[in-house]
C-alpha atoms as a PDB file:
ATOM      1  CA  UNK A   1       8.094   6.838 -25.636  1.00  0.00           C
ATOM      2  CA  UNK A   2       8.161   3.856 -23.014  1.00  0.00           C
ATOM      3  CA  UNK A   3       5.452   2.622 -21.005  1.00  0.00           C
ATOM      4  CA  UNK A   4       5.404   0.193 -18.228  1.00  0.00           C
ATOM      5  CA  UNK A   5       2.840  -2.310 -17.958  1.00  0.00           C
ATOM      6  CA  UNK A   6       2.390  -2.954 -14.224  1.00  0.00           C
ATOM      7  CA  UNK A   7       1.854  -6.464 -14.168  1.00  0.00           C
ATOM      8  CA  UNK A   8       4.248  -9.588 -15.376  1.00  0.00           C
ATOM      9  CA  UNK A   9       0.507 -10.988 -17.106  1.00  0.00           C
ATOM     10  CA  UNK A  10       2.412 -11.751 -20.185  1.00  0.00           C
ATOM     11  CA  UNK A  11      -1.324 -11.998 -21.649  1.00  0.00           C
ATOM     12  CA  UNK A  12      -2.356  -8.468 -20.753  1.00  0.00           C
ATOM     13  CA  UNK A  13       0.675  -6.980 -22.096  1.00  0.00           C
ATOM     14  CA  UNK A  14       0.177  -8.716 -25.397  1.00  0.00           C
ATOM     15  CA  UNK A  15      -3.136  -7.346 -24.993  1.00  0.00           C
ATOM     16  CA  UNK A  16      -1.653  -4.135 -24.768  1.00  0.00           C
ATOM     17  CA  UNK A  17       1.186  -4.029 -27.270  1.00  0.00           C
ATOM     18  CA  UNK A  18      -1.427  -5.273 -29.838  1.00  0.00           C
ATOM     19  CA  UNK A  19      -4.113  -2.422 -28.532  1.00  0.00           C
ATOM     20  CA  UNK A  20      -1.139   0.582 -29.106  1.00  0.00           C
ATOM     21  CA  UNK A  21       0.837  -1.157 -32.002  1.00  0.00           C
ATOM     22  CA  UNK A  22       0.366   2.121 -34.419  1.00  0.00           C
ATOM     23  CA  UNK A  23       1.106   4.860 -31.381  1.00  0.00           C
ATOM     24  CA  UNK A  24       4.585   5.891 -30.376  1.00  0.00           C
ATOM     25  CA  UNK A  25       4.847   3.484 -27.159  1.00  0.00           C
ATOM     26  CA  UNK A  26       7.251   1.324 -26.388  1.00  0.00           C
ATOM     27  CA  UNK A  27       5.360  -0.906 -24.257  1.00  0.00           C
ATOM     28  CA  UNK A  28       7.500  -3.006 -21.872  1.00  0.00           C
ATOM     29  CA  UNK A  29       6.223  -5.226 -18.792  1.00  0.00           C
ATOM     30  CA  UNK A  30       7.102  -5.474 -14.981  1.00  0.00           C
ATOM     31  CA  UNK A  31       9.335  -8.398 -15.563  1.00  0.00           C
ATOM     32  CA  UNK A  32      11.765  -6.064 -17.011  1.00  0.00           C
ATOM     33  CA  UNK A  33      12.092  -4.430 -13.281  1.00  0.00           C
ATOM     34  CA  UNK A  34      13.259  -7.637 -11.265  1.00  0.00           C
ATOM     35  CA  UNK A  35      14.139  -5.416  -8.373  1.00  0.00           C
ATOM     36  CA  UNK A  36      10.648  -3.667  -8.102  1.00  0.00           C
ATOM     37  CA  UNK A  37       9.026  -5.188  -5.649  1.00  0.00           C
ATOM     38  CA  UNK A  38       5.075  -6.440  -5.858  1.00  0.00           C
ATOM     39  CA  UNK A  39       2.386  -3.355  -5.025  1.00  0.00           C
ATOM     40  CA  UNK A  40       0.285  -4.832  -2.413  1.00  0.00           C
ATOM     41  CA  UNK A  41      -3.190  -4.556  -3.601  1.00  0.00           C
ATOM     42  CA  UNK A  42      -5.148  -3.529  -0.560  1.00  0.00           C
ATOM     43  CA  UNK A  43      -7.973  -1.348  -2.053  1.00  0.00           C
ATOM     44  CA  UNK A  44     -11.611  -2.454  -1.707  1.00  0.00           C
ATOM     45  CA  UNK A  45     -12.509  -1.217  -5.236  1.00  0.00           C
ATOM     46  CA  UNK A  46     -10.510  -1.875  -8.633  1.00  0.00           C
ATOM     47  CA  UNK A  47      -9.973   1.795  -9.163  1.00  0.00           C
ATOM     48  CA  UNK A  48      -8.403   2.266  -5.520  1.00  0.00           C
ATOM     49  CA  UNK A  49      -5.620  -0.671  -6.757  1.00  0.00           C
ATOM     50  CA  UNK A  50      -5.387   0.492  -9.968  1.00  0.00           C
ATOM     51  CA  UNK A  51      -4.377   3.836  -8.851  1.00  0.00           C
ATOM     52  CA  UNK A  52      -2.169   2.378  -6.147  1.00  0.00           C
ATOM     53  CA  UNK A  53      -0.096   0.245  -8.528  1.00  0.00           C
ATOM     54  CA  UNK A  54       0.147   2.625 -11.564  1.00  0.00           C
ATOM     55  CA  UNK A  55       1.715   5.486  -8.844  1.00  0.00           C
ATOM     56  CA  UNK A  56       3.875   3.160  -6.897  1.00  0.00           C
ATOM     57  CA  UNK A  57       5.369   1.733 -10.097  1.00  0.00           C
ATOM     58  CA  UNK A  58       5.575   4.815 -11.960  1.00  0.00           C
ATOM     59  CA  UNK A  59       7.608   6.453  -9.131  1.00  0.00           C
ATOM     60  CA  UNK A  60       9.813   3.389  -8.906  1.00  0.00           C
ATOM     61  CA  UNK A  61      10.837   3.410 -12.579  1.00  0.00           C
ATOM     62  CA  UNK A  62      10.628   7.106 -12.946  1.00  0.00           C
ATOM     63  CA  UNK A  63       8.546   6.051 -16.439  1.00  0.00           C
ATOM     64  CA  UNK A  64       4.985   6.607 -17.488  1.00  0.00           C
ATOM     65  CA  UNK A  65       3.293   3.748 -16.027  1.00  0.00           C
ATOM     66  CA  UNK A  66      -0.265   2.161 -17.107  1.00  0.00           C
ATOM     67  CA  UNK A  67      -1.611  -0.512 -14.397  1.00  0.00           C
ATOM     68  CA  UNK A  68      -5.109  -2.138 -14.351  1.00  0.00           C
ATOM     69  CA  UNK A  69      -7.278  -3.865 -11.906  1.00  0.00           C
ATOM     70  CA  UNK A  70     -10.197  -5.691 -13.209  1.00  0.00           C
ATOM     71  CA  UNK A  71     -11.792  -8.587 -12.260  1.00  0.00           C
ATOM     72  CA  UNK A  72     -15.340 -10.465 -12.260  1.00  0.00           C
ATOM     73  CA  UNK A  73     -18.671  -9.973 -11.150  1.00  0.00           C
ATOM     74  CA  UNK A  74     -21.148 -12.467 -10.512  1.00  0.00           C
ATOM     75  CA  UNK A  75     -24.712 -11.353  -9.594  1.00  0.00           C
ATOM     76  CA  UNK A  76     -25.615 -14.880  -7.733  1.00  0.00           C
ATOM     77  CA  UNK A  77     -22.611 -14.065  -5.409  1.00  0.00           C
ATOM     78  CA  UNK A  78     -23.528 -10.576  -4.808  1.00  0.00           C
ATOM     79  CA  UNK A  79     -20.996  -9.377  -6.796  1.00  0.00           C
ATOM     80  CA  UNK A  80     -18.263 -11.621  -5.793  1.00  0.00           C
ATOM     81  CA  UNK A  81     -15.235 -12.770  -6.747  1.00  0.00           C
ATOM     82  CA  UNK A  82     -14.767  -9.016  -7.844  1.00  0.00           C
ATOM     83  CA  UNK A  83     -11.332  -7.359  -6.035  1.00  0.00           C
ATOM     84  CA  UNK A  84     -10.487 -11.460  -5.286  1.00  0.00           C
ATOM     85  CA  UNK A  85     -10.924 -12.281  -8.637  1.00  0.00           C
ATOM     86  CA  UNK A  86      -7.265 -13.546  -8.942  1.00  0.00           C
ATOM     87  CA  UNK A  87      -7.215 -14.997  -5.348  1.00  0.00           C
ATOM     88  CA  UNK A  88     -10.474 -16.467  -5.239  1.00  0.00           C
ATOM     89  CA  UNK A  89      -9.635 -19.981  -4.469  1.00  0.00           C
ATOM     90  CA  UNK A  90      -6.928 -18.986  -2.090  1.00  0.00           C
ATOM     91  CA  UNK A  91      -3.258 -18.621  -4.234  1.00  0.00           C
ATOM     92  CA  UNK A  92      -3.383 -15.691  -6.225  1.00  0.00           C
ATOM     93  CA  UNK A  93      -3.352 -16.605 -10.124  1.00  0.00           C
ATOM     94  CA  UNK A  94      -4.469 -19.856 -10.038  1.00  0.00           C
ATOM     95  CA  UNK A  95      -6.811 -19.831 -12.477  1.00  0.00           C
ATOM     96  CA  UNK A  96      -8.012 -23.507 -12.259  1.00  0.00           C
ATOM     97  CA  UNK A  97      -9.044 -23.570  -9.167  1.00  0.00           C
ATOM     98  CA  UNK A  98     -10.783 -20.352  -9.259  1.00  0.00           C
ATOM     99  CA  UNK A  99     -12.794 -21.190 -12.769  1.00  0.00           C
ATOM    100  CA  UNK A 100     -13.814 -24.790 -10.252  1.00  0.00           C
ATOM    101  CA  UNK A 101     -14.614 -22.930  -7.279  1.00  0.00           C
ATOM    102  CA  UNK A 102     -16.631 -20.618  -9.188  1.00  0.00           C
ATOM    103  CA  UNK A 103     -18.594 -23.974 -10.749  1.00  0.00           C
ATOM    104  CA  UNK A 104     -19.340 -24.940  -7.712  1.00  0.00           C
ATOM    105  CA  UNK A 105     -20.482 -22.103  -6.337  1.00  0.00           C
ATOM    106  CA  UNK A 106     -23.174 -22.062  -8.970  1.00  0.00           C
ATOM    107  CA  UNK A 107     -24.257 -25.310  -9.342  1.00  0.00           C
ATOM    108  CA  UNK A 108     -27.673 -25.783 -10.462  1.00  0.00           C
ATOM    109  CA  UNK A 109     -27.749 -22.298 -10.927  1.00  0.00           C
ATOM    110  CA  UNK A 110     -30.180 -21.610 -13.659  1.00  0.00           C
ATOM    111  CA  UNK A 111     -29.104 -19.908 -16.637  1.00  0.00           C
ATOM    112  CA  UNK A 112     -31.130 -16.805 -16.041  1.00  0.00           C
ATOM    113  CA  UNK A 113     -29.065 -16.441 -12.539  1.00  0.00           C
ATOM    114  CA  UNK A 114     -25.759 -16.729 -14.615  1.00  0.00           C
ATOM    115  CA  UNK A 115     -25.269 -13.083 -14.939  1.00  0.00           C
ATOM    116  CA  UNK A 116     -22.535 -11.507 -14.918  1.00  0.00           C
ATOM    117  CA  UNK A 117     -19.437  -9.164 -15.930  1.00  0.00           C
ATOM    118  CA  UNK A 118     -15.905  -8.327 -15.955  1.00  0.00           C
ATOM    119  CA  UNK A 119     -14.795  -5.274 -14.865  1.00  0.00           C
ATOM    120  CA  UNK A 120     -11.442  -2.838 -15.773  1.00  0.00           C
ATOM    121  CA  UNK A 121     -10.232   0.498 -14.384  1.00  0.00           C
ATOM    122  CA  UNK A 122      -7.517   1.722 -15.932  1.00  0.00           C
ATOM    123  CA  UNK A 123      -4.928   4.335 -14.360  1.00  0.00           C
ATOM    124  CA  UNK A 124      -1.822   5.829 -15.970  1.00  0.00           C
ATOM    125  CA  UNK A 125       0.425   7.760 -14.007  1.00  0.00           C
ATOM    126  CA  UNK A 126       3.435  10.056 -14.536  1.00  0.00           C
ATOM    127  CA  UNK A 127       6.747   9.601 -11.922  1.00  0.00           C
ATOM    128  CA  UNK A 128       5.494  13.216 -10.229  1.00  0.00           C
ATOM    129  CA  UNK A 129       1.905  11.575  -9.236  1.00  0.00           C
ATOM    130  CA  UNK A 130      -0.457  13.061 -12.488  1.00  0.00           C
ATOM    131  CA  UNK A 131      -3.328  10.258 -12.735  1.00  0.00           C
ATOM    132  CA  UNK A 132      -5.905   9.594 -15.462  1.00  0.00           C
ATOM    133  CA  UNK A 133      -8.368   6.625 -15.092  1.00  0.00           C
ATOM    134  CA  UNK A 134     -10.879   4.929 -17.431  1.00  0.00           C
ATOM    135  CA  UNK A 135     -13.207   2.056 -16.886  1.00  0.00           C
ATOM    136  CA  UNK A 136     -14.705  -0.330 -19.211  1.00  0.00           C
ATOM    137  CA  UNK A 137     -17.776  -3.056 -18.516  1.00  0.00           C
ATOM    138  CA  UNK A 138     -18.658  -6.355 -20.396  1.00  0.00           C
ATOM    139  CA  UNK A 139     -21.783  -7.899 -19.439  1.00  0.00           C
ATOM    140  CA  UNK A 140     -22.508 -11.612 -20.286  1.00  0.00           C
ATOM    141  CA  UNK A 141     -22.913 -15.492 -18.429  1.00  0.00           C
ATOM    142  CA  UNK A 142     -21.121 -17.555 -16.251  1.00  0.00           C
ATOM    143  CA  UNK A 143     -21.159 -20.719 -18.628  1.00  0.00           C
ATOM    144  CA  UNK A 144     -22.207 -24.691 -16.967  1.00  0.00           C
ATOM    145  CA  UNK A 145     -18.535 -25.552 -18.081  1.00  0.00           C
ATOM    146  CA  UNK A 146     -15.522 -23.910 -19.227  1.00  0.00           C
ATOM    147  CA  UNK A 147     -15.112 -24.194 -23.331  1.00  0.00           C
ATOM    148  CA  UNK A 148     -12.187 -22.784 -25.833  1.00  0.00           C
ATOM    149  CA  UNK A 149      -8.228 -22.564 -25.290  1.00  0.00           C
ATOM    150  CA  UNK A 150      -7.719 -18.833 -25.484  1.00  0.00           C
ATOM    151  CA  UNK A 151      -7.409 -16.149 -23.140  1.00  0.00           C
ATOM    152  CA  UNK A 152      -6.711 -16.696 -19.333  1.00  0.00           C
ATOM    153  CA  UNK A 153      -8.493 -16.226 -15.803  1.00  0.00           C
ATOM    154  CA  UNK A 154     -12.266 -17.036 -16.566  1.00  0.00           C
ATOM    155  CA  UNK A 155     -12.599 -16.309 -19.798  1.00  0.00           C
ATOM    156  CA  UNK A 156     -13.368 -20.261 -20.388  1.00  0.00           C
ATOM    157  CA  UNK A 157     -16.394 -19.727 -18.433  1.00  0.00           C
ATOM    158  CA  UNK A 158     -17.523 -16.244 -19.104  1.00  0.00           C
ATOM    159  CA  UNK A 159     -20.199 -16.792 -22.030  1.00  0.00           C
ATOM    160  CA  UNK A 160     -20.683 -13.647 -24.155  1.00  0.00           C
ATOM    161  CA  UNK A 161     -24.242 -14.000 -26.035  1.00  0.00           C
ATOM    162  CA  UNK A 162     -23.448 -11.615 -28.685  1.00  0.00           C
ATOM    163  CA  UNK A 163     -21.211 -13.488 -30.093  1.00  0.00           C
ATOM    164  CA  UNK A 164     -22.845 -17.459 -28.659  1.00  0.00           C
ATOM    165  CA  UNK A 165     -18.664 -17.783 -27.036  1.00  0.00           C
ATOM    166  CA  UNK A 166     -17.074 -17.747 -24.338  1.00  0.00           C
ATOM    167  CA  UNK A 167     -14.039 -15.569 -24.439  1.00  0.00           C
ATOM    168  CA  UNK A 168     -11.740 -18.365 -24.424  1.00  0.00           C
ATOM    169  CA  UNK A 169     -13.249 -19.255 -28.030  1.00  0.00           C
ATOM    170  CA  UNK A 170     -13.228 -15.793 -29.430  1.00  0.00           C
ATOM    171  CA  UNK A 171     -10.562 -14.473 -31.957  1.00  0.00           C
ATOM    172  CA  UNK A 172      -8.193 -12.250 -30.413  1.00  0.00           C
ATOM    173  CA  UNK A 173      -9.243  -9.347 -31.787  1.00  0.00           C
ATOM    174  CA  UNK A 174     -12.795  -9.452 -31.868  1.00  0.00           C
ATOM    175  CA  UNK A 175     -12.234  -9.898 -27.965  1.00  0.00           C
ATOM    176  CA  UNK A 176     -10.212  -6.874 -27.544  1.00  0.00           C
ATOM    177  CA  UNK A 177     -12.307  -4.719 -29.444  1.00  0.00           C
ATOM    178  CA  UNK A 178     -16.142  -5.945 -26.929  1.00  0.00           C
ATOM    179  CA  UNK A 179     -13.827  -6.581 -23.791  1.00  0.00           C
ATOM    180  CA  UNK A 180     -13.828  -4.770 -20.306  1.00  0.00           C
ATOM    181  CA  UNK A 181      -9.913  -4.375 -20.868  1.00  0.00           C
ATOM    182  CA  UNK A 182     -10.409  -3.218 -24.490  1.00  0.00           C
ATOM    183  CA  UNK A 183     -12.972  -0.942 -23.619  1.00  0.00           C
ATOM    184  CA  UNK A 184     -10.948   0.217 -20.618  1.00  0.00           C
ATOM    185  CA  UNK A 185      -7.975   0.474 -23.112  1.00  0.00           C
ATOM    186  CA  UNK A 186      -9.470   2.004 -25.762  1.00  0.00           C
ATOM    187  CA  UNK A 187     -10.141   5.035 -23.571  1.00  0.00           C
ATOM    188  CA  UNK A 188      -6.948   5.315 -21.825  1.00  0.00           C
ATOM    189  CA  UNK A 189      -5.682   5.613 -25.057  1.00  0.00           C
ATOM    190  CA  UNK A 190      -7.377   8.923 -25.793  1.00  0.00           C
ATOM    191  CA  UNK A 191      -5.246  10.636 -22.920  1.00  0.00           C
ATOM    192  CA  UNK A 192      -2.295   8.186 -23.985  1.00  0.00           C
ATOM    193  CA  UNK A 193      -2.343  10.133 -27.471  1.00  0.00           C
ATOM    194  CA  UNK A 194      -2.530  13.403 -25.966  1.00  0.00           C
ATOM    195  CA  UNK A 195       0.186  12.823 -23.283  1.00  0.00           C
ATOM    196  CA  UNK A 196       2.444  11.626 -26.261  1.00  0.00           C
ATOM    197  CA  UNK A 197       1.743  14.653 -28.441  1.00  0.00           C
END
């Protein structure tokens, strides 16, 4: 059974792939749809966008579509970058300049200020319109500077005191397993299974 991805991340749909690897999905991304235009994400929470892409995509490819919007929370910026996590710094997906704008912003910030989490809402939609959402949360600290190579976005920076890491220096696995996204995933996949069966 295929499923669209709604997003040409090439690091959420590995994410993915790895996440359903023993169901009966077929997990294929965007970039397979040149012709599909972007979804405009225009909703002021990450479940309105999340909603919006998974219907607009799913009725564009007439296949069962998964999309996600999730993003970051800092407390010391009232909750900010949160919907603008991927814009933040001005071009969408420029994750430099968002992980230094986000520095800046909390210089001499101390430590116990730091907090903060990601956030994921997942939707999957059929081509008729039939939504089912999930949501996952990971709490942890918005590190003094970023360390480790994996991941993308902020994970450099986000600090997970569990495990002493940021999530750019945790296994792949381990992150996908205490992750917003994995969380997020891991539920969605309980309706995933049913709509399969």
């Amino acid at each position: 059974m295929r499923l669209v991805l709604a997003t040409k991340n090439q690091g959420k749909v590995r994410e993915l792939q790895e996440m359903l690897r023993d169901t009966s999905f077929e997990v294929v991304s965007l970039a397979e749809y040149p012709e599909i235009p972007d979804v405009v994400e225009d909703g002021d929470t990450f479940l309105e966008n999340a909603v919006k892409k998974a219907r607009e995509i799913a009725a564009a490819t007439g296949e069962l579509t998964m999309a996600d919007d999730s993003g970051l929370e800092v407390d010391y910026l009232d909750g900010a970058p949160g919907v603008y996590s991927a814009r933040f710094a001005g071009e969408h997906g420029d994750s430099k300049a968002n992980n230094e704008k986000l520095l800046k912003l909390m210089e001499g910030v101390p430590w116990e200020k730091r907090t903060a989490r990601f956030k994921c809402v997942v939707a999957v939609a059929t081509p008729d319109g039939k939504v089912e959402t999930a949501e996952g949360v990971c709490e942890g600290i918005i590190s003094t500077e970023p360390h480790g190579k994996e991941g993308f976005g902020y994970d450099p920076l986000f600090y997970y005191p569990e495990y002493q890491k940021t999530f750019a220096q945790l296994d792949g696995d381990v992150k996908n397993k205490v992750s917003h996204r994995g969380k997020a995933f891991e539920k969605a996949r309980e309706f995933l299974t049913r709509w399969s069966a």
